[in-house]
C-alpha atoms as a PDB file:
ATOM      1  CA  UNK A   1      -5.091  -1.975  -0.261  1.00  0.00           C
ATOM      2  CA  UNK A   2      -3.790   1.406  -0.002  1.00  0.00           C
ATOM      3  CA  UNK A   3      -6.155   4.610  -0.552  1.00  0.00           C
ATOM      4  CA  UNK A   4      -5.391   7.155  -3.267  1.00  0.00           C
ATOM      5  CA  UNK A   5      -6.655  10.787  -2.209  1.00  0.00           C
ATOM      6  CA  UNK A   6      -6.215  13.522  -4.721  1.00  0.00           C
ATOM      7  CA  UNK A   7      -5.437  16.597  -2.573  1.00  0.00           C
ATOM      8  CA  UNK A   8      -5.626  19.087  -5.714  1.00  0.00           C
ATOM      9  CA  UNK A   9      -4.974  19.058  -9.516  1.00  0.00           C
ATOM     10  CA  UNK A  10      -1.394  18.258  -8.787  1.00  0.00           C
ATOM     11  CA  UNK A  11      -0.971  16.176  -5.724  1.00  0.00           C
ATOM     12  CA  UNK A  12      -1.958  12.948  -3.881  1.00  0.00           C
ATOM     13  CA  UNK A  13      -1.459  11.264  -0.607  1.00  0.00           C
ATOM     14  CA  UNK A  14      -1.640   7.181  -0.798  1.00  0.00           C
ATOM     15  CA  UNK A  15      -2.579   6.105   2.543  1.00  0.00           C
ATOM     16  CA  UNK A  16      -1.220   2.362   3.265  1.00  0.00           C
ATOM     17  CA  UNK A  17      -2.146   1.830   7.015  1.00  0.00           C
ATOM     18  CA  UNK A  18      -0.662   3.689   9.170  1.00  0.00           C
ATOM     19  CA  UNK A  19       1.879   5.710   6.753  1.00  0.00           C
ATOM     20  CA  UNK A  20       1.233   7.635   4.063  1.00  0.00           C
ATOM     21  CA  UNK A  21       3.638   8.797   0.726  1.00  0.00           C
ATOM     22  CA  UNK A  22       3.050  11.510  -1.427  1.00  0.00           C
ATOM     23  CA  UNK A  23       2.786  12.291  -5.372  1.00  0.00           C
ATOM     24  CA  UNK A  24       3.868  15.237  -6.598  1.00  0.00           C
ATOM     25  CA  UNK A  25       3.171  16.117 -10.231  1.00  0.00           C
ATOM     26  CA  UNK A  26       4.797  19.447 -12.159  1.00  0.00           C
ATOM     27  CA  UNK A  27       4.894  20.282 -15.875  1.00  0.00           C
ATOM     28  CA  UNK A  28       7.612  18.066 -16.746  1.00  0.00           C
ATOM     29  CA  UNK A  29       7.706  15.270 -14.082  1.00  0.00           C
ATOM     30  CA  UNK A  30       6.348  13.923 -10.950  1.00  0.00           C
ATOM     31  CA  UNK A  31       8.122  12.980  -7.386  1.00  0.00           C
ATOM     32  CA  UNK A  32       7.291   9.749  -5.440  1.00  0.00           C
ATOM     33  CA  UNK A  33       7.855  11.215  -1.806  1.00  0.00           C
ATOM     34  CA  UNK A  34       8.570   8.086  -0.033  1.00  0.00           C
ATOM     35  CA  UNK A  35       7.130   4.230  -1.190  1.00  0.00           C
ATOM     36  CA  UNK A  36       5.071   2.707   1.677  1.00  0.00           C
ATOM     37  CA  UNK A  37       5.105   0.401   3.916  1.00  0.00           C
ATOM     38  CA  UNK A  38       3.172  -2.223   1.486  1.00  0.00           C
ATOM     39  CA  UNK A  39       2.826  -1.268  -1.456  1.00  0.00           C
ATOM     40  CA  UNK A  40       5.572  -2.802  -3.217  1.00  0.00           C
ATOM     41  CA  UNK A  41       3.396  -1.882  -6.868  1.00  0.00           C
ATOM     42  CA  UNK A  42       3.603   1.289  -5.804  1.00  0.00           C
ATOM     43  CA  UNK A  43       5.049   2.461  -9.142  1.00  0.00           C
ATOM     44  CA  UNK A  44       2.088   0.743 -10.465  1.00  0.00           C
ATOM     45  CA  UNK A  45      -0.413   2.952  -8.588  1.00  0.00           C
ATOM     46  CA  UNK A  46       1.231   5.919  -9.536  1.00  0.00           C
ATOM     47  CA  UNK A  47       1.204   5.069 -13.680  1.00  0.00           C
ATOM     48  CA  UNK A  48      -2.760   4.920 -13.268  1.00  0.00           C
ATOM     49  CA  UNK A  49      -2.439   8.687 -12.192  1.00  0.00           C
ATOM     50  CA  UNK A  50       0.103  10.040 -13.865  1.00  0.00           C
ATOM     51  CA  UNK A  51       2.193   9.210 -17.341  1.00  0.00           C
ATOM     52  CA  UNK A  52       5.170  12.017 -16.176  1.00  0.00           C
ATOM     53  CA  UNK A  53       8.533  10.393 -15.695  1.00  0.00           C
ATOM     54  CA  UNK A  54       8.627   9.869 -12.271  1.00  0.00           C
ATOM     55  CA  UNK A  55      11.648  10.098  -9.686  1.00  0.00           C
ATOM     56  CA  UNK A  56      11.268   8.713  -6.145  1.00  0.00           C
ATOM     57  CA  UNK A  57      12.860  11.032  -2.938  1.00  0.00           C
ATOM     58  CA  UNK A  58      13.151   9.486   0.057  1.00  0.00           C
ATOM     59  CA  UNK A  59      12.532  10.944   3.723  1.00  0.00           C
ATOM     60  CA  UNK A  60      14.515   9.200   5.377  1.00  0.00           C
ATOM     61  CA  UNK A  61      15.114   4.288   4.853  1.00  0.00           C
ATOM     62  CA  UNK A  62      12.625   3.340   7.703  1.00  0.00           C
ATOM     63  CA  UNK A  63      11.499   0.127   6.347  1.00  0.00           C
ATOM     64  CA  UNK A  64       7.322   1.698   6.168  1.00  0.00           C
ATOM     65  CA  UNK A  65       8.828   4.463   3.943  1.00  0.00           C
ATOM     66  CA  UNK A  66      11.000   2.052   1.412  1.00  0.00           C
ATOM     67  CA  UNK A  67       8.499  -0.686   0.184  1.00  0.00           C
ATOM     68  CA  UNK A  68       8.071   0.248  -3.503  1.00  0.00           C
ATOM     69  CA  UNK A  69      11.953   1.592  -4.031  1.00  0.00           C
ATOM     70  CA  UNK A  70      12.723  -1.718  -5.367  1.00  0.00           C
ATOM     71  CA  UNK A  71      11.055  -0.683  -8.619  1.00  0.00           C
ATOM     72  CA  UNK A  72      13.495   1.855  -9.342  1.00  0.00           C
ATOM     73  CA  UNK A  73      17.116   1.910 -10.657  1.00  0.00           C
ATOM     74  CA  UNK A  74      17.721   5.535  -8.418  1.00  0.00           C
ATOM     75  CA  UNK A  75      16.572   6.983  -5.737  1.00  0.00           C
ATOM     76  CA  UNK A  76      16.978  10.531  -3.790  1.00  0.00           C
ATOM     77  CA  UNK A  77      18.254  10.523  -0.506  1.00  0.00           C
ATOM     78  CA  UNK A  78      20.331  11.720   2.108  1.00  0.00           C
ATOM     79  CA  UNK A  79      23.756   9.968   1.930  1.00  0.00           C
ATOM     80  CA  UNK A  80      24.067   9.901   5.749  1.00  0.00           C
ATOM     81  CA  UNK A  81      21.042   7.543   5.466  1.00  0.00           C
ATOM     82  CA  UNK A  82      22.231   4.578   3.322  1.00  0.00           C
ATOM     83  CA  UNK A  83      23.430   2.527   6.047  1.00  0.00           C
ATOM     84  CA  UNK A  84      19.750   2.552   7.647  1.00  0.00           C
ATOM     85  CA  UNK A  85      18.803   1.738   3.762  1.00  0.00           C
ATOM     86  CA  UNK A  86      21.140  -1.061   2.884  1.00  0.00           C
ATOM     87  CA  UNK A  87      20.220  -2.614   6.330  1.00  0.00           C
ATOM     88  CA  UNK A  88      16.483  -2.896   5.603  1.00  0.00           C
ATOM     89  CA  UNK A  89      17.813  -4.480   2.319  1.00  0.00           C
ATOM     90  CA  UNK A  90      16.980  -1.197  -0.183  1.00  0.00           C
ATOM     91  CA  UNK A  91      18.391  -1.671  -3.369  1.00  0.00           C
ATOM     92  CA  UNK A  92      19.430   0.553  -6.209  1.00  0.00           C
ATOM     93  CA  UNK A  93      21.318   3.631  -6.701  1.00  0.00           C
ATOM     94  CA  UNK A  94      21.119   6.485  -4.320  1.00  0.00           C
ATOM     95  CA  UNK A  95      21.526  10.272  -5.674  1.00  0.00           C
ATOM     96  CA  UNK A  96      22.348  12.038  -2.689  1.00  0.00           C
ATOM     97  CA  UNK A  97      21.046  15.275  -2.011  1.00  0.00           C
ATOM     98  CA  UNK A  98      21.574  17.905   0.481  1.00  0.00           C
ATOM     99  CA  UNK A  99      20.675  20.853   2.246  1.00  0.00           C
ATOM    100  CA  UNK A 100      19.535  23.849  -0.016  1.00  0.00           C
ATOM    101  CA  UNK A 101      19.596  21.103  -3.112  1.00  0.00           C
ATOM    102  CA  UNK A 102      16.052  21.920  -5.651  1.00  0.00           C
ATOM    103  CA  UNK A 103      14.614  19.256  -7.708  1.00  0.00           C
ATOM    104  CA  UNK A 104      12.479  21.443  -9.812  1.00  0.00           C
ATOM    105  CA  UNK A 105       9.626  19.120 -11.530  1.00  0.00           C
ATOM    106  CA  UNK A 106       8.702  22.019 -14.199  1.00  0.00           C
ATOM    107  CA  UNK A 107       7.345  25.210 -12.499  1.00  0.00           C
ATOM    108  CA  UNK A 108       7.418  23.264  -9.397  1.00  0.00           C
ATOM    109  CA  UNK A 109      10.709  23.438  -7.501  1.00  0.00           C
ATOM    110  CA  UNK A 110      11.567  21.064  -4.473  1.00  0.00           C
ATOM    111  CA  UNK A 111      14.309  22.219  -1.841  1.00  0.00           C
ATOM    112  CA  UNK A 112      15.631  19.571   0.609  1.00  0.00           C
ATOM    113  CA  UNK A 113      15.999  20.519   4.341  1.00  0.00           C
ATOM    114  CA  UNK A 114      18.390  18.354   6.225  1.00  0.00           C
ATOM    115  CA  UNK A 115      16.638  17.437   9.572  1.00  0.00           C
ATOM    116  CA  UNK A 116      18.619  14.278  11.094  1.00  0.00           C
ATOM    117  CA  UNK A 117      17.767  13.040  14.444  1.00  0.00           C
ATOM    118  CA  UNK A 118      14.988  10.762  14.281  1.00  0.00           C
ATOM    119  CA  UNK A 119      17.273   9.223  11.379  1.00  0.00           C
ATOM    120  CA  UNK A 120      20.849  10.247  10.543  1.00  0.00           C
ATOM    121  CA  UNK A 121      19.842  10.936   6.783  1.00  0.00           C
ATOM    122  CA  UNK A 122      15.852  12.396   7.372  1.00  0.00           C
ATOM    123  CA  UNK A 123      15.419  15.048   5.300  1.00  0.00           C
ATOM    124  CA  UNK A 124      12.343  17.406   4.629  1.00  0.00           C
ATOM    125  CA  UNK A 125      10.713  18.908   1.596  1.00  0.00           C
ATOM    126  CA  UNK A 126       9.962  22.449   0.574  1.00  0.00           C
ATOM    127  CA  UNK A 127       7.310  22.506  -1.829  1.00  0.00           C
ATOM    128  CA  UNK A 128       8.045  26.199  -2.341  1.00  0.00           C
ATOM    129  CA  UNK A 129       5.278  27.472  -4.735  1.00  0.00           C
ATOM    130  CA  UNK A 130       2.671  25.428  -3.135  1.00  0.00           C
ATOM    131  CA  UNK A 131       3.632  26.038   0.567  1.00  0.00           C
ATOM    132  CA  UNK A 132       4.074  23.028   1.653  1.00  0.00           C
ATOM    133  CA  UNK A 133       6.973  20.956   4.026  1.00  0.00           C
ATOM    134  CA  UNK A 134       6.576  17.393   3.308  1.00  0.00           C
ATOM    135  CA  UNK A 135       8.169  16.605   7.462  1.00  0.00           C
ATOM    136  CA  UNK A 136       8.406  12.743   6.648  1.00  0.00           C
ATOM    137  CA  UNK A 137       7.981  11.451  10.202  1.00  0.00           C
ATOM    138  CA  UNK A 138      10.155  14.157  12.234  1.00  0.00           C
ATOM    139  CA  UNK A 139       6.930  16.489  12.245  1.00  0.00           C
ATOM    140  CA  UNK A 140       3.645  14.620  13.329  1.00  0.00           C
ATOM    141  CA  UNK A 141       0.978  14.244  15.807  1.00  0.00           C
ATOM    142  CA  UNK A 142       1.261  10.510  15.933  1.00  0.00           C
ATOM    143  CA  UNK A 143       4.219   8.687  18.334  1.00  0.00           C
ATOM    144  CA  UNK A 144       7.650   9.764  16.943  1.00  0.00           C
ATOM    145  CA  UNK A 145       9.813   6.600  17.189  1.00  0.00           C
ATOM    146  CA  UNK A 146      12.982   8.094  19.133  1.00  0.00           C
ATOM    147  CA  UNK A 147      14.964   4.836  20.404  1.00  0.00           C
ATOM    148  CA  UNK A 148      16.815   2.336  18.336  1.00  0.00           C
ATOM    149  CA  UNK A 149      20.036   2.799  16.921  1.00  0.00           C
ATOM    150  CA  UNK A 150      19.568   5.324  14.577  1.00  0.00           C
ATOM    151  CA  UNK A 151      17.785   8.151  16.584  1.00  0.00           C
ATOM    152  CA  UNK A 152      19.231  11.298  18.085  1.00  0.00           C
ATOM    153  CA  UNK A 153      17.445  13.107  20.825  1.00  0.00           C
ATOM    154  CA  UNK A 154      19.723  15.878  20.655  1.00  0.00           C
ATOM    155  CA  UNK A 155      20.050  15.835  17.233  1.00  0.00           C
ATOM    156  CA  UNK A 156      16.726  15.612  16.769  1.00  0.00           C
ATOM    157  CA  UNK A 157      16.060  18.942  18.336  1.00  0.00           C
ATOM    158  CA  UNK A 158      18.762  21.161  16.748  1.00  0.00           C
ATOM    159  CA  UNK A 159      16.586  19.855  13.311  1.00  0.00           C
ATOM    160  CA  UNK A 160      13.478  21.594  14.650  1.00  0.00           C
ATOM    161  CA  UNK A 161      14.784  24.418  15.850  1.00  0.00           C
ATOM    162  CA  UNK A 162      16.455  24.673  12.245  1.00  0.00           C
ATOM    163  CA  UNK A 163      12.941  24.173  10.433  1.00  0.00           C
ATOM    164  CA  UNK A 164      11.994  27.204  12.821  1.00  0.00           C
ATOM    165  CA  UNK A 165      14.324  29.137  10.529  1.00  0.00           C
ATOM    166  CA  UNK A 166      11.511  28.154   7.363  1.00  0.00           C
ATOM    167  CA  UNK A 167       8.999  29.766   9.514  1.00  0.00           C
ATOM    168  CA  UNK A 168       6.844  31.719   7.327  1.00  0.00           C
ATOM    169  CA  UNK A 169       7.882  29.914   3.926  1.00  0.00           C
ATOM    170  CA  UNK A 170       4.800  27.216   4.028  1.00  0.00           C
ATOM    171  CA  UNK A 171       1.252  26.919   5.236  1.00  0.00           C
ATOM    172  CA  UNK A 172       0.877  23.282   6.175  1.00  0.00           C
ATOM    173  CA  UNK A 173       2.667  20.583   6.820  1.00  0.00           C
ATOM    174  CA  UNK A 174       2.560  17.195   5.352  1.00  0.00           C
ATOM    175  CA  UNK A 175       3.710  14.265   7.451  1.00  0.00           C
ATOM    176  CA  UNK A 176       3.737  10.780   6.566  1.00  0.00           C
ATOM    177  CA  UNK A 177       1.997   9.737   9.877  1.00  0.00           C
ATOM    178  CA  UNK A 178      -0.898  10.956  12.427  1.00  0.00           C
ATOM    179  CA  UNK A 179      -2.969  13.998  11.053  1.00  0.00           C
ATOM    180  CA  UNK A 180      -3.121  15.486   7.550  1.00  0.00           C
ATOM    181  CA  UNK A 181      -2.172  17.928   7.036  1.00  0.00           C
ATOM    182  CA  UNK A 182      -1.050  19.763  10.415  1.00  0.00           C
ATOM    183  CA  UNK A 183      -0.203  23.268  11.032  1.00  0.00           C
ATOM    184  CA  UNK A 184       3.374  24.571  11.485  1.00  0.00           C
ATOM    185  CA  UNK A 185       3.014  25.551  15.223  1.00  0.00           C
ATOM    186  CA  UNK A 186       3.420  22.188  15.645  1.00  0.00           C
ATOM    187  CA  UNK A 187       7.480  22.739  14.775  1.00  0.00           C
ATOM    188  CA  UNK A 188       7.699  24.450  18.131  1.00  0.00           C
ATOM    189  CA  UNK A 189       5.624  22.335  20.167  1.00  0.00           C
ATOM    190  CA  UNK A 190       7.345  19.285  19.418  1.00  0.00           C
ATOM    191  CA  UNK A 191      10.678  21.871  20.192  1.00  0.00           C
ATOM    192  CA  UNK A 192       9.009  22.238  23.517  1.00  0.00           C
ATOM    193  CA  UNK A 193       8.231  19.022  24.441  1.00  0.00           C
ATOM    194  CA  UNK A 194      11.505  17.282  23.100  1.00  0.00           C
ATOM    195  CA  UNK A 195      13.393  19.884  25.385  1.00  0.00           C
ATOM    196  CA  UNK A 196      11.503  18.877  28.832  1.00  0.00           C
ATOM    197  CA  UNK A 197      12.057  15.235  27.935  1.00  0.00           C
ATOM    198  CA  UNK A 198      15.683  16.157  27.714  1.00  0.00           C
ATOM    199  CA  UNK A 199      15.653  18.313  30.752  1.00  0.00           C
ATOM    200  CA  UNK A 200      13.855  15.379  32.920  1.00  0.00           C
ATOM    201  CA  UNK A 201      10.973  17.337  33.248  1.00  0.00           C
ATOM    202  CA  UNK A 202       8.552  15.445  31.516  1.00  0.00           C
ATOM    203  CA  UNK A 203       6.697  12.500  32.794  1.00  0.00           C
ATOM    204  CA  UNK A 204       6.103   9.718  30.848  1.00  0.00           C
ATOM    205  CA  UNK A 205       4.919   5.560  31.064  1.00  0.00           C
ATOM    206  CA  UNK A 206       6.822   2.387  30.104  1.00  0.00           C
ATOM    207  CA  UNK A 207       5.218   0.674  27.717  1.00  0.00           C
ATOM    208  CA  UNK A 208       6.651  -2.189  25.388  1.00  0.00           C
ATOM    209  CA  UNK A 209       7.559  -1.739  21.537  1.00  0.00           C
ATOM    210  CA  UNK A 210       8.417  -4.960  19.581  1.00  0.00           C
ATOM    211  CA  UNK A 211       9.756  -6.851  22.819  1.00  0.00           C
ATOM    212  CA  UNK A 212      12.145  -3.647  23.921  1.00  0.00           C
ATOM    213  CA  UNK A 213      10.954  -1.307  26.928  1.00  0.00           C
ATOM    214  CA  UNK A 214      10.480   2.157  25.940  1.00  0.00           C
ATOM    215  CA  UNK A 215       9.225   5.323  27.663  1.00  0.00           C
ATOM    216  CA  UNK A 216       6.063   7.107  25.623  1.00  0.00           C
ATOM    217  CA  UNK A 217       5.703  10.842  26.555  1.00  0.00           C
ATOM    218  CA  UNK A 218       2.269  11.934  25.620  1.00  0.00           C
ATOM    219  CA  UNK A 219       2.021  15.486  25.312  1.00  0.00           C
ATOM    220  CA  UNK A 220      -1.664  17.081  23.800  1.00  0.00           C
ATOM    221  CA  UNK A 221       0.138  17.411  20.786  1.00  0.00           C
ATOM    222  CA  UNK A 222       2.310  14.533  19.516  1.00  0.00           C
ATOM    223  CA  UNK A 223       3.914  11.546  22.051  1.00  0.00           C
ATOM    224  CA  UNK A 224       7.488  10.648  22.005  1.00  0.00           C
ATOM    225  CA  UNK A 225       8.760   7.112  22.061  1.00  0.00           C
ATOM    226  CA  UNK A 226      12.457   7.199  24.330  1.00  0.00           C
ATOM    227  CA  UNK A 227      14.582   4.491  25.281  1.00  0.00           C
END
């Protein structure tokens, strides 16, 4: 059963395990940021908090972020991320969006930061009058998955470093796993961290993720999961 936590007049976090997704209300709408990872009613939960016409944005097609998309006709997401979608069966339309792109809810404008690496398509959110980056799972304390097919080390840490450039813009950061919310020092830890493991300079343990070998670096601040 997933755990509805009003945050303030405007916003809540549904917590469903070990993900979270976000609602976002403004005076005209309100933005499903990601669907869950069981909660295919998630539409359902949101309609007992809110009677806005809702849109859902995706972070990025990881099947814990896509579980209640089936209830909608559209979607907002990256383009470069449909293939992940399609192949964790997501259905409907996708409105792509794109770097600098605002979805403005009424007096509350959203801008979408293209961040690829732990997906091709991950995107983050700029809640720019509340201060907020919603990081979807590219900014976290938890274990950022970084092996499969879809992940890009290097990638991965050209996106922080271009977050860096927000510095100053927002107060907290939102993630949809670990902590809530974290602080956005973080951004240039996990820069730090993600650089040594590409340098071979950090030390790290096997350790076994759904039957495939991966290395976990665990740094005080966040681990990475590398194959």
């Amino acid at each position: 059963m997933a755990d509805i936590i009003r945050i303030n007049d405007n916003t809540w976090r549904i917590e469903d395990g070990h993900v979270r997704f976000l609602l976002l209300c403004g005076s005209e709408k309100a933005a499903l940021i990601d669907s869950g990872m069981n909660t295919p009613d998630a539409v359902q939960l949101v309609k007992a908090i809110t009677g806005l016409p809702l849109i859902l944005i995706n972070t990025h097609a990881d099947p814990d972020h896509i579980s209640g998309n089936g209830a909608f006709d559209e979607f907002y997401m990256s383009p470069a991320e449909e293939e992940n979608y399609r192949e964790h069966n997501g259905t409907g339309t996708l409105i792509p969006v794109k770097e600098g792109d605002v979805i403005d809810l009424g007096g509350r404008p959203l801008k979408i930061i293209d961040i690829p690496g732990h997906t091709p398509g991950s995107i983050a959110i700029l809640d720019e009058n509340y201060r907020i980056l919603i990081s979807g799972d590219t900014v976290q304390d938890g274990n950022i998955f970084m092996f499969g097919r879809f992940r890009d080390l290097d990638t991965y840490i050209s996106s922080l470093r271009h977050l860096s450039e927000y510095d100053g813009t927002y107060d907290e950061i939102y993630p949809m796993h670990g902590s809530f919310p974290v602080a956005p020092e973080l951004v240039g830890k996990l820069i730090t961290g993600a650089e040594e493991i590409r340098a071979g300079k950090a030390e790290g343990k096997v350790v076994d993720m759904f039957g495939t070998e991966v290395t976990l670096y665990k740094f005080p601040y966040a681990g990475f999961l590398v194959k």
